[in-house]
PDB file of N, CA and C in Angstrom:
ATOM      1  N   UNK A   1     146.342  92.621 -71.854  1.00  0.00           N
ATOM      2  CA  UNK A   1     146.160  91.623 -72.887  1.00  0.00           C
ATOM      3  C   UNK A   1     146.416  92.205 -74.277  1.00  0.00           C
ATOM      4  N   UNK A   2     145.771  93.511 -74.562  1.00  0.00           N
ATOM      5  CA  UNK A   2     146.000  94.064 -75.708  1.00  0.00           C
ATOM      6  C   UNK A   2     147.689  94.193 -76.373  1.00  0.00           C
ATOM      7  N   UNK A   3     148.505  94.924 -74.979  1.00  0.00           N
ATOM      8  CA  UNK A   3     149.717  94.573 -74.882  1.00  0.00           C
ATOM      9  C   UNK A   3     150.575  93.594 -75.411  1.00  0.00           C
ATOM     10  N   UNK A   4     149.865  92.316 -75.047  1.00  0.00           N
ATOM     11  CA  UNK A   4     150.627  91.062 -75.153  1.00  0.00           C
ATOM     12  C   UNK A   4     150.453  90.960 -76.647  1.00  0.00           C
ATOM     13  N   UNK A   5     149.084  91.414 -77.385  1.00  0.00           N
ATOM     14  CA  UNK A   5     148.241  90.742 -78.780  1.00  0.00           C
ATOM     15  C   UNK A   5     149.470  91.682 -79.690  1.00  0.00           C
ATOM     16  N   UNK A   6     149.341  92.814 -79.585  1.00  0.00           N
ATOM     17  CA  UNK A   6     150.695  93.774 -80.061  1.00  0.00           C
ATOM     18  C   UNK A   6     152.094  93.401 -80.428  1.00  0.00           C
ATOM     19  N   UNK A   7     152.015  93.173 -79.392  1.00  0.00           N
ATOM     20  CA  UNK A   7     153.444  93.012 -79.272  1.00  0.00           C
ATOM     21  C   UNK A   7     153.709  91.723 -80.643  1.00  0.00           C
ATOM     22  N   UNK A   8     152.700  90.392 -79.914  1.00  0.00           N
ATOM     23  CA  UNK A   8     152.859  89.150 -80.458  1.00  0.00           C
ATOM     24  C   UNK A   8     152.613  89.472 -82.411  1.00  0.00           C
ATOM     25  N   UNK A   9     151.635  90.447 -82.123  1.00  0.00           N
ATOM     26  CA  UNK A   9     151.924  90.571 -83.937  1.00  0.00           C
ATOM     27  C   UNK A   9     152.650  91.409 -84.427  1.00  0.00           C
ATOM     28  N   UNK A  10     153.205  92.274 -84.004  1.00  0.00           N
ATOM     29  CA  UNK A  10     153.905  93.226 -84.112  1.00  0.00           C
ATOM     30  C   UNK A  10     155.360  92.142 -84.867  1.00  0.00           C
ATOM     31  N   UNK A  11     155.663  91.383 -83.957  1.00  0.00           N
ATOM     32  CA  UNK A  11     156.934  90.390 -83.639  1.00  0.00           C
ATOM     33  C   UNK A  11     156.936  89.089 -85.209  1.00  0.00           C
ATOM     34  N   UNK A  12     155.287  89.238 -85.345  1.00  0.00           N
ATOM     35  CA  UNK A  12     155.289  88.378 -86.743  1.00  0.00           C
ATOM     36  C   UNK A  12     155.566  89.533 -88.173  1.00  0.00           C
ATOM     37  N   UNK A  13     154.902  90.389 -87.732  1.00  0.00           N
ATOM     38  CA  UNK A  13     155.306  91.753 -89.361  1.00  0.00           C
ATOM     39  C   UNK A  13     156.277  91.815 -88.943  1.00  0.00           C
ATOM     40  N   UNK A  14     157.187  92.086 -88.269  1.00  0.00           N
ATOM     41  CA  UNK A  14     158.888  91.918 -88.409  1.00  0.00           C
ATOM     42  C   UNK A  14     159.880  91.112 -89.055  1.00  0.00           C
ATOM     43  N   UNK A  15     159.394  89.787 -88.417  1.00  0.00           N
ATOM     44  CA  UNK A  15     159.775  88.915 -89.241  1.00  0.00           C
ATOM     45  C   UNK A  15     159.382  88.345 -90.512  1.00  0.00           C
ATOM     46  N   UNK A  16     157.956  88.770 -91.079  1.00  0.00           N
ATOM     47  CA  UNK A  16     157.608  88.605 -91.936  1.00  0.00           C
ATOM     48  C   UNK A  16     158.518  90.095 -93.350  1.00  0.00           C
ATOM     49  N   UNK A  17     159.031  90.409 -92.796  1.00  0.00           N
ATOM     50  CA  UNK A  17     159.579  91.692 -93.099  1.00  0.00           C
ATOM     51  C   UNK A  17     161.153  91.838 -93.640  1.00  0.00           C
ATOM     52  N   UNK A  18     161.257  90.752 -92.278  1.00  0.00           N
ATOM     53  CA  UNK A  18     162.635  90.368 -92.846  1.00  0.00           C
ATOM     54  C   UNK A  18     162.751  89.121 -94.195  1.00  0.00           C
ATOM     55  N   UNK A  19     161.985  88.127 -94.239  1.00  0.00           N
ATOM     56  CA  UNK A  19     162.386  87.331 -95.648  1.00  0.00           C
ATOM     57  C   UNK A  19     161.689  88.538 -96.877  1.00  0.00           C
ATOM     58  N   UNK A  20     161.071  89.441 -96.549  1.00  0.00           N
ATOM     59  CA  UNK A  20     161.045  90.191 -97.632  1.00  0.00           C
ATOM     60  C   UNK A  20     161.948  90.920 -97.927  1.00  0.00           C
ATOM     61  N   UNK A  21     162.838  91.474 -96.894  1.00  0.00           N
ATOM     62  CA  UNK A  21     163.973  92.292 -97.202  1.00  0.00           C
ATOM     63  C   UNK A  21     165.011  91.365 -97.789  1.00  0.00           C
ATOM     64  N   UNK A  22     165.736  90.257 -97.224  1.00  0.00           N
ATOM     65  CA  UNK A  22     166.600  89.405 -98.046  1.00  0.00           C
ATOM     66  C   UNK A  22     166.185  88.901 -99.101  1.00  0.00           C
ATOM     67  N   UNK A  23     164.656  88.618 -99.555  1.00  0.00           N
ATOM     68  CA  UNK A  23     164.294  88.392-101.038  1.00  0.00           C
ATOM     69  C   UNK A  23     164.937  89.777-102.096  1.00  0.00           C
ATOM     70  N   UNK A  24     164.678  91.302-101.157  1.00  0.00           N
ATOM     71  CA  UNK A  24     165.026  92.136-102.350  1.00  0.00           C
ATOM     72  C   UNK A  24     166.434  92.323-102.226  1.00  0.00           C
ATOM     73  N   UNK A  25     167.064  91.761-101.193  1.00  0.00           N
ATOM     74  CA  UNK A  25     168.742  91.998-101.420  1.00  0.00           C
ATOM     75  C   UNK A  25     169.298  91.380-102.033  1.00  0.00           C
ATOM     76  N   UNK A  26     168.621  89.764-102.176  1.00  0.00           N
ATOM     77  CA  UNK A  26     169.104  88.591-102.584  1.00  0.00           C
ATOM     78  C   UNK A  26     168.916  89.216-104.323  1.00  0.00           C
ATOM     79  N   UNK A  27     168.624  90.177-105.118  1.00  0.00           N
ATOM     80  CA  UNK A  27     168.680  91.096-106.699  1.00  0.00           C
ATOM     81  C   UNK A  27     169.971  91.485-106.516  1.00  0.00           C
ATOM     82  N   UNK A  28     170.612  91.865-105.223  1.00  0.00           N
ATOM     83  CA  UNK A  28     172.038  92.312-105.406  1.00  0.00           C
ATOM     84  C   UNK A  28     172.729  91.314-106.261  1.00  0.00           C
ATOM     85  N   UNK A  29     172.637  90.264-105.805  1.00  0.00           N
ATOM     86  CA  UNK A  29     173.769  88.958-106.071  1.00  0.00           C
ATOM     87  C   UNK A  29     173.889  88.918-107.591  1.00  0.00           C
ATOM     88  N   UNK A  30     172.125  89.312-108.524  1.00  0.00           N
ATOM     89  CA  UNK A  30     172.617  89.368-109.670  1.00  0.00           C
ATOM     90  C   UNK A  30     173.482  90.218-110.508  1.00  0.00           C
ATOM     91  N   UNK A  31     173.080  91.597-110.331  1.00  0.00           N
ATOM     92  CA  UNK A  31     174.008  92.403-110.624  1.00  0.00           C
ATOM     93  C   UNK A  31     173.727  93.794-109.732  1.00  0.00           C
ATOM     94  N   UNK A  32     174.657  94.791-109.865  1.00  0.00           N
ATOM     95  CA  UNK A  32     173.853  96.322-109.331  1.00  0.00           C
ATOM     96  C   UNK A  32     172.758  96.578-110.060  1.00  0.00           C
ATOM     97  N   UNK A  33     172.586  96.481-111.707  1.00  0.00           N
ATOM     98  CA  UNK A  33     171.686  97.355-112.052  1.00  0.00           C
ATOM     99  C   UNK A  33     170.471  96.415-111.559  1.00  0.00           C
ATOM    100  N   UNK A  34     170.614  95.102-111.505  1.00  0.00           N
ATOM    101  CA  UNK A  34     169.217  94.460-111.298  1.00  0.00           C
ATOM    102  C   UNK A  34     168.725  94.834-109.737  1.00  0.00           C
ATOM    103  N   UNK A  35     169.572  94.898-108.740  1.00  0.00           N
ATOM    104  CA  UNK A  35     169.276  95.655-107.786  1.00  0.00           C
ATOM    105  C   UNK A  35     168.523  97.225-107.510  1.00  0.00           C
ATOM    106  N   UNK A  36     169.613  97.629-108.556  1.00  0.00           N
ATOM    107  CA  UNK A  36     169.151  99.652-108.483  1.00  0.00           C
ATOM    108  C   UNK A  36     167.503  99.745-108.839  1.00  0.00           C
ATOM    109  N   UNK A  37     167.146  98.933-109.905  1.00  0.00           N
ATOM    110  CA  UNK A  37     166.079  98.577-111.200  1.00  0.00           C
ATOM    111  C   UNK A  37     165.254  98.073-109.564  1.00  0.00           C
ATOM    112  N   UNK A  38     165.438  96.824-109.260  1.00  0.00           N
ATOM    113  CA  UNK A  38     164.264  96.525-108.202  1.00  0.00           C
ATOM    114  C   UNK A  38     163.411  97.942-107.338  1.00  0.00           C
ATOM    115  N   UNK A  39     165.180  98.436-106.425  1.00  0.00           N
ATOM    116  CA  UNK A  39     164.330  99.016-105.722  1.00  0.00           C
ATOM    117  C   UNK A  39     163.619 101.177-106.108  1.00  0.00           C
ATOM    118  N   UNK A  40     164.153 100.791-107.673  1.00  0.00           N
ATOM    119  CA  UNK A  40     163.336 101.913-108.105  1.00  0.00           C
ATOM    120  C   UNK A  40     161.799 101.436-108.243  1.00  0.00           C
ATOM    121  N   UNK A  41     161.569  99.960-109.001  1.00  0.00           N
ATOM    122  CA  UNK A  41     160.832  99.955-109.136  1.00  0.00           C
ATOM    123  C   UNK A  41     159.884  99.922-107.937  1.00  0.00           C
ATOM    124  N   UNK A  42     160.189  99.557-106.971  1.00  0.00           N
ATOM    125  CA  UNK A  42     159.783  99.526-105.254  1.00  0.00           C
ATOM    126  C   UNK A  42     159.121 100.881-105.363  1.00  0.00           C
ATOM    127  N   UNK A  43     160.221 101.812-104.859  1.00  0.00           N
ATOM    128  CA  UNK A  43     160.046 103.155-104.539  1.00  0.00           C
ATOM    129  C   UNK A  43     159.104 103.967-105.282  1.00  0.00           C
ATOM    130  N   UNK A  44     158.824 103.018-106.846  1.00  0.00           N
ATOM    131  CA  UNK A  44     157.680 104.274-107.081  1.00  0.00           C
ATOM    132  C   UNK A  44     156.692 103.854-107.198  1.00  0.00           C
ATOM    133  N   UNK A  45     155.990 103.038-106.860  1.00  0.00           N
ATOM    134  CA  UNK A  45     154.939 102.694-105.644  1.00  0.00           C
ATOM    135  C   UNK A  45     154.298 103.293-104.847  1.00  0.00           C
ATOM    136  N   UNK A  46     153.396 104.127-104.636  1.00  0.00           N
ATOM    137  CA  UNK A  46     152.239 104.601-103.583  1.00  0.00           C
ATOM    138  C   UNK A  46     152.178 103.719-102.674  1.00  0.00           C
ATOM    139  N   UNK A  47     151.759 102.638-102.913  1.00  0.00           N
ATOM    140  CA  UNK A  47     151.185 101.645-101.637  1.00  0.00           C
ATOM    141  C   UNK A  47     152.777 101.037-100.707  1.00  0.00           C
ATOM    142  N   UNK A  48     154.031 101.093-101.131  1.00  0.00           N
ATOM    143  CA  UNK A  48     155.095 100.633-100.870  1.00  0.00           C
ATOM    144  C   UNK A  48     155.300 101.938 -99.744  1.00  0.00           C
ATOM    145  N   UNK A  49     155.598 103.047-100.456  1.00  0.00           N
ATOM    146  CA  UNK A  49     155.699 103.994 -99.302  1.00  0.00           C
ATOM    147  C   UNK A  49     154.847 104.120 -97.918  1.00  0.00           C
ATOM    148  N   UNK A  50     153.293 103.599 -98.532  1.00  0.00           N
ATOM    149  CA  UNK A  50     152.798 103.811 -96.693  1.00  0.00           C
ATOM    150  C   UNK A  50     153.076 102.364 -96.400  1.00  0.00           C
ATOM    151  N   UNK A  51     153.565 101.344 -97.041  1.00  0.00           N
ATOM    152  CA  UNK A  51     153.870 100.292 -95.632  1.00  0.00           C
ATOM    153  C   UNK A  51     155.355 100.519 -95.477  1.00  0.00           C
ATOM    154  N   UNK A  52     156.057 101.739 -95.932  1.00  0.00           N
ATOM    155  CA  UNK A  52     157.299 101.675 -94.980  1.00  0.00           C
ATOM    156  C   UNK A  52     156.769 102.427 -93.985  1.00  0.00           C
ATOM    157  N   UNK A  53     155.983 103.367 -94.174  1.00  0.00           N
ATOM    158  CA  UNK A  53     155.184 104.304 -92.845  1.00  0.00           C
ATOM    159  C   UNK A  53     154.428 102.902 -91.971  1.00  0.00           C
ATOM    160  N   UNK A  54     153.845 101.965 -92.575  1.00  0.00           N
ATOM    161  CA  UNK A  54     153.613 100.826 -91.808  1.00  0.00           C
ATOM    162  C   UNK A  54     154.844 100.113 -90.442  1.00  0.00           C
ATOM    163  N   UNK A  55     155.504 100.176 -91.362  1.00  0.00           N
ATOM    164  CA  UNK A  55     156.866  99.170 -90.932  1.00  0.00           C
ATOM    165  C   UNK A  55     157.253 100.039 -89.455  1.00  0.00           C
ATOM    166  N   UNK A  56     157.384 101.397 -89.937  1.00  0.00           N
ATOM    167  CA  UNK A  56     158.011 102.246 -89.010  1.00  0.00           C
ATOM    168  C   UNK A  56     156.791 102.402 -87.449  1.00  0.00           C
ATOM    169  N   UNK A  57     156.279 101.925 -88.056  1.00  0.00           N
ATOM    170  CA  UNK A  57     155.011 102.436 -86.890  1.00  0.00           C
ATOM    171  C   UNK A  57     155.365 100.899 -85.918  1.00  0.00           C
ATOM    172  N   UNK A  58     155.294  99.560 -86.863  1.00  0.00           N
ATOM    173  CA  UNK A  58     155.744  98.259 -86.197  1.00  0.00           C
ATOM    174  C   UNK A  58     156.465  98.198 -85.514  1.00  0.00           C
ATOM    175  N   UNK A  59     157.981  99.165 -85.485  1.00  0.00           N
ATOM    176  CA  UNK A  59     158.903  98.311 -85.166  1.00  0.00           C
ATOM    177  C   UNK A  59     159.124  99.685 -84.111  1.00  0.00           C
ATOM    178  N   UNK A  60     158.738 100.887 -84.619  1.00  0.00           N
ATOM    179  CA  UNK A  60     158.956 101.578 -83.208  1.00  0.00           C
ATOM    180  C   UNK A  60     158.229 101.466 -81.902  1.00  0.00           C
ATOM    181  N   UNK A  61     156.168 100.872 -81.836  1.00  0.00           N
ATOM    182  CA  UNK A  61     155.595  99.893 -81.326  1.00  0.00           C
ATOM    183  C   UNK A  61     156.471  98.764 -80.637  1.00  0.00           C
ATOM    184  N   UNK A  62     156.873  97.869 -81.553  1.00  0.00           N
ATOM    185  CA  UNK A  62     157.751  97.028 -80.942  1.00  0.00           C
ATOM    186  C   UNK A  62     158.956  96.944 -79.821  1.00  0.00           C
ATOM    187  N   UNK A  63     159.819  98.073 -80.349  1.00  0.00           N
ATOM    188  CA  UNK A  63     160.954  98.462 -79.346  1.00  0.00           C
ATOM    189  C   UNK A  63     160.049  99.363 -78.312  1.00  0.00           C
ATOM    190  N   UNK A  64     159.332  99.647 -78.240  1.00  0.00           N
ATOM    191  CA  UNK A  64     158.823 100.606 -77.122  1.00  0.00           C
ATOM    192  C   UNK A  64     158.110 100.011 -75.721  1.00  0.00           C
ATOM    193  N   UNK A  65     157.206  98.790 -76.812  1.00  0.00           N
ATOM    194  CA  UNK A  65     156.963  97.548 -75.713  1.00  0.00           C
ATOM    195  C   UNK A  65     157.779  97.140 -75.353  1.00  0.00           C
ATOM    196  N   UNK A  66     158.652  96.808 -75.680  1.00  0.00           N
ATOM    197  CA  UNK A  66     159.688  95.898 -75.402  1.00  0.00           C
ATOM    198  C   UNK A  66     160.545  96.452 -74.512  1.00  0.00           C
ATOM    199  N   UNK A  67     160.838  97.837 -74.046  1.00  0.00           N
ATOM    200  CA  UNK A  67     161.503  98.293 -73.612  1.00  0.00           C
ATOM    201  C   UNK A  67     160.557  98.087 -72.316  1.00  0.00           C
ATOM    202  N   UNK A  68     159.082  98.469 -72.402  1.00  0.00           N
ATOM    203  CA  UNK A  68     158.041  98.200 -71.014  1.00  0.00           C
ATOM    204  C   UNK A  68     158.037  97.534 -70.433  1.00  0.00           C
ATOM    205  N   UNK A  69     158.373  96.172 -71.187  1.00  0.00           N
ATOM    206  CA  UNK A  69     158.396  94.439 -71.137  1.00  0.00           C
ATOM    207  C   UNK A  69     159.731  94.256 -69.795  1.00  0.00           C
ATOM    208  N   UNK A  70     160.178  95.281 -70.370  1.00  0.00           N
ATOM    209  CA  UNK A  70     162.061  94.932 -69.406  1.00  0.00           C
ATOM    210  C   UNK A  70     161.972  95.328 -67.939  1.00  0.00           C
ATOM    211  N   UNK A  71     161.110  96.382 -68.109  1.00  0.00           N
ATOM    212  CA  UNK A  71     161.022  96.933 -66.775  1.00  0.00           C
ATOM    213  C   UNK A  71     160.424  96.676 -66.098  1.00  0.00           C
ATOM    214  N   UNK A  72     159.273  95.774 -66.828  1.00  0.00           N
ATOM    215  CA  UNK A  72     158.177  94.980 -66.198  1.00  0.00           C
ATOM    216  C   UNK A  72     158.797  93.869 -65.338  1.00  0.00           C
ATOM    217  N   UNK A  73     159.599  92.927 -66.448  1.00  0.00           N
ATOM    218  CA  UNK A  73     160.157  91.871 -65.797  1.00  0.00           C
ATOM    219  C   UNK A  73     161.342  92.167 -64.562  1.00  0.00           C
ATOM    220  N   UNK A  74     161.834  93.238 -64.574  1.00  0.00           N
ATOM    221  CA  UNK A  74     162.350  93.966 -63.609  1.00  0.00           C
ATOM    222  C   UNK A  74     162.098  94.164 -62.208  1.00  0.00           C
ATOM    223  N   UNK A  75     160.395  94.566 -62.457  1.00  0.00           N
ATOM    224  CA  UNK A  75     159.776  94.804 -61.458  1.00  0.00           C
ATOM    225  C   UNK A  75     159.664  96.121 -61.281  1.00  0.00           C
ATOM    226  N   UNK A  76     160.106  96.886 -62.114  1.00  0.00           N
ATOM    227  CA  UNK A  76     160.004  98.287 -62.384  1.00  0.00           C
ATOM    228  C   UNK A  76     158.803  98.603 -63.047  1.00  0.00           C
ATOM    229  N   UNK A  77     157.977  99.714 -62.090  1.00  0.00           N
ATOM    230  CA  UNK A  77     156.927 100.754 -62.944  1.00  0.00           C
ATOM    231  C   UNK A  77     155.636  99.363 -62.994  1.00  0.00           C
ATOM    232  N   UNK A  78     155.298  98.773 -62.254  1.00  0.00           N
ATOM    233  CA  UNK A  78     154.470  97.331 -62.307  1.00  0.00           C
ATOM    234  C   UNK A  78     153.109  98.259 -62.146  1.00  0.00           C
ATOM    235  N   UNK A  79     153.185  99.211 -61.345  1.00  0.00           N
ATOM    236  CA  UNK A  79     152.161 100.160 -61.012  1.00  0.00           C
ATOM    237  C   UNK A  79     151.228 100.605 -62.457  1.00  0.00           C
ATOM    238  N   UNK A  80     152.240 101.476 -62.940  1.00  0.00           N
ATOM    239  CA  UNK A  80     152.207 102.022 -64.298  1.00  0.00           C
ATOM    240  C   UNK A  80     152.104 101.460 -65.683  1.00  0.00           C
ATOM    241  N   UNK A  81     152.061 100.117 -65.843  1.00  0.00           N
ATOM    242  CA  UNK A  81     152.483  99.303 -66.944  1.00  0.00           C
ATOM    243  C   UNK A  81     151.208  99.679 -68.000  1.00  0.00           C
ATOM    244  N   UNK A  82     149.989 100.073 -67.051  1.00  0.00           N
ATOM    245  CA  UNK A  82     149.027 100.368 -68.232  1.00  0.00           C
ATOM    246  C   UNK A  82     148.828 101.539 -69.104  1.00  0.00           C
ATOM    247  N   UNK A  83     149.982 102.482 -68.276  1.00  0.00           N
ATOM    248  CA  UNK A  83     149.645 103.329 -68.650  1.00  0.00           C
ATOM    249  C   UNK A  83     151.043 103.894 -69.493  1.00  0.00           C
ATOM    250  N   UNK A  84     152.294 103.085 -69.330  1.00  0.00           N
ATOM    251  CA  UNK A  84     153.504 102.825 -70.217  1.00  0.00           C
ATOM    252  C   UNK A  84     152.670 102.368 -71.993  1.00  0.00           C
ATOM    253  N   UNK A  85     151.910 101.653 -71.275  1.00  0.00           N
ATOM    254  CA  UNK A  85     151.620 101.214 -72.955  1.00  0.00           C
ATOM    255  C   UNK A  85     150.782 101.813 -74.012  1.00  0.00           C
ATOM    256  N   UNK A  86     149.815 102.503 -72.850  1.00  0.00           N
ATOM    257  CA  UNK A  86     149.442 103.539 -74.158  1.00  0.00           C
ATOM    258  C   UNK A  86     150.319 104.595 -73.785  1.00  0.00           C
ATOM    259  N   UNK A  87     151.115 104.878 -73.323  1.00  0.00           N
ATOM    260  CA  UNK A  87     152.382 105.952 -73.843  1.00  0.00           C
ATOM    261  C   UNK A  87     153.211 105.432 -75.137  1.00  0.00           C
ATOM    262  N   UNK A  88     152.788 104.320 -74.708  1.00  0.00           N
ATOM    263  CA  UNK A  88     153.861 103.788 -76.381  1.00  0.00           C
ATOM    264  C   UNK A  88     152.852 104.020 -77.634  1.00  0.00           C
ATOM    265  N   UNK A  89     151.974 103.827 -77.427  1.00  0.00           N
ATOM    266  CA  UNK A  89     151.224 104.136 -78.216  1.00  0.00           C
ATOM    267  C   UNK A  89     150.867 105.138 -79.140  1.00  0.00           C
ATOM    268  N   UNK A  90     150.505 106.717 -78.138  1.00  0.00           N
ATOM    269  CA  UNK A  90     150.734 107.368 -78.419  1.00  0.00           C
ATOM    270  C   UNK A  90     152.427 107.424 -79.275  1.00  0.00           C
ATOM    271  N   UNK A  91     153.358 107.589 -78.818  1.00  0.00           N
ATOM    272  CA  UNK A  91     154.548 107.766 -79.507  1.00  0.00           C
ATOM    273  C   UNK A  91     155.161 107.073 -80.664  1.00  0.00           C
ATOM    274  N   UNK A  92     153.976 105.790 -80.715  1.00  0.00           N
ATOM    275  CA  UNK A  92     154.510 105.136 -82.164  1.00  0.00           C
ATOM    276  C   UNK A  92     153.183 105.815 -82.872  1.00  0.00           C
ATOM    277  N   UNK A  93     152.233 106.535 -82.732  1.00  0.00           N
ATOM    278  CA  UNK A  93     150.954 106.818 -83.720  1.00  0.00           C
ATOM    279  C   UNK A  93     151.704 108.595 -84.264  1.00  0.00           C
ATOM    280  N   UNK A  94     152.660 109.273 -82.918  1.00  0.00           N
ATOM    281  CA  UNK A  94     153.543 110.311 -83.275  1.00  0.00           C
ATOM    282  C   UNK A  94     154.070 110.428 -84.271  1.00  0.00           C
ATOM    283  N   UNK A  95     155.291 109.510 -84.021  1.00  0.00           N
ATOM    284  CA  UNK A  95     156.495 108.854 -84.866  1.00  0.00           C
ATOM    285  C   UNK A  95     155.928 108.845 -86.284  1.00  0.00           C
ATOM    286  N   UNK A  96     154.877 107.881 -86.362  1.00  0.00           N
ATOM    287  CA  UNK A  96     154.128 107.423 -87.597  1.00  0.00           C
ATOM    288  C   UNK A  96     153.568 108.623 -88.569  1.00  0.00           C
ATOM    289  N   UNK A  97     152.826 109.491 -88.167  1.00  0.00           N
ATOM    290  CA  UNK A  97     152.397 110.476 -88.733  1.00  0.00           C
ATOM    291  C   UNK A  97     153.379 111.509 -88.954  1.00  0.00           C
ATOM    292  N   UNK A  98     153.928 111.838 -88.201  1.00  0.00           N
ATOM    293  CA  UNK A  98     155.424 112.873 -88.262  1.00  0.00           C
ATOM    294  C   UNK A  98     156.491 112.008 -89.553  1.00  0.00           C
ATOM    295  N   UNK A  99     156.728 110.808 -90.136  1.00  0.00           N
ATOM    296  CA  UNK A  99     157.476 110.314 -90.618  1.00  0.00           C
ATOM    297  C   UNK A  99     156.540 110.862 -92.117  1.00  0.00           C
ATOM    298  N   UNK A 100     155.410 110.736 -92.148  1.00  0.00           N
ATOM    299  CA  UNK A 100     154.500 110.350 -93.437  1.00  0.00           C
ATOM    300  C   UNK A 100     154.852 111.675 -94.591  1.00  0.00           C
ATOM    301  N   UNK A 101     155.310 112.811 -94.282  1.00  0.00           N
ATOM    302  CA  UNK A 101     155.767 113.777 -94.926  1.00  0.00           C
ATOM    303  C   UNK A 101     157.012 113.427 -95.812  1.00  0.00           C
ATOM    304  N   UNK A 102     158.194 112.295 -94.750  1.00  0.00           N
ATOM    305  CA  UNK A 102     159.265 111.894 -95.279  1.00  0.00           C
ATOM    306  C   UNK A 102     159.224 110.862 -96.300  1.00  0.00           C
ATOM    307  N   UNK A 103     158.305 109.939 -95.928  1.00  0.00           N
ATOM    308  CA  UNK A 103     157.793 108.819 -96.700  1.00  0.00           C
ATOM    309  C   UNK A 103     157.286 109.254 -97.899  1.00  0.00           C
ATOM    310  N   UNK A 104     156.376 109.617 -97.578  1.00  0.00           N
ATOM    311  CA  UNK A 104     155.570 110.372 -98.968  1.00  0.00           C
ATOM    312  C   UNK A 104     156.254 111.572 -99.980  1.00  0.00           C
ATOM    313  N   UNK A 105     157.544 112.455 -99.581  1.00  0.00           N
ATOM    314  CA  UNK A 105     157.803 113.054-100.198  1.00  0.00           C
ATOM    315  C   UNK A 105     157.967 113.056-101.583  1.00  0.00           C
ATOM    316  N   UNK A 106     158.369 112.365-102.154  1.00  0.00           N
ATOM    317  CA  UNK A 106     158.264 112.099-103.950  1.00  0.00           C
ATOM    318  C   UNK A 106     156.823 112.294-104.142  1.00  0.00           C
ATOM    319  N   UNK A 107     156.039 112.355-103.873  1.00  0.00           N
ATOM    320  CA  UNK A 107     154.692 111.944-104.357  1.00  0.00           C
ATOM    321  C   UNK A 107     153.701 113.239-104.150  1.00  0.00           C
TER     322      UNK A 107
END
């Protein structure tokens, strides 16, 4: 169940993710500098950097279930499925903390 709750929100910060990303692309259209100018002003942000460490934790979560999801519906690893998912787990809480050096570097 936890699985399913994951996944299902996981699948809304994505997409909630995406009209935020075409809101800041949609600064291209005015000019470069109003673009460059946005996403400096983005980047120097504290709280912006850990929700890209956010984001990254979402969407590697996401593809990882999702990859469980396949094999599930497959009929593959049906045995194991509980224990696929906290493997994903583990490897998106990995991912996440191992990234936070990259994220955070300016700072």
């Amino acid at each position: 169940m936890w699985a399913w709750i994951f996944h299902k929100f996981t699948g809304w910060v994505l997409i909630g993710y995406l009209f935020t990303h075409i809101a800041v692309l949609s600064t291209a259209t005015v000019d470069g500098a109003t673009y460059t100018e946005t996403l400096r002003g983005l980047e120097s942000l504290l709280v912006v950097r850990f929700l890209e460490v956010g984001l990254l934790a979402v969407a590697v979560f996401h593809i990882l279930n999702g990859v469980r999801l396949l094999f599930v519906d497959l009929g593959v690893g049906l045995e194991a499925q509980d224990k696929a998912f906290y493997a994903a787990l583990i490897v998106t809480a990995a991912v996440a903390v191992g990234s936070i050096p990259t994220f955070l570097g300016g700072f």
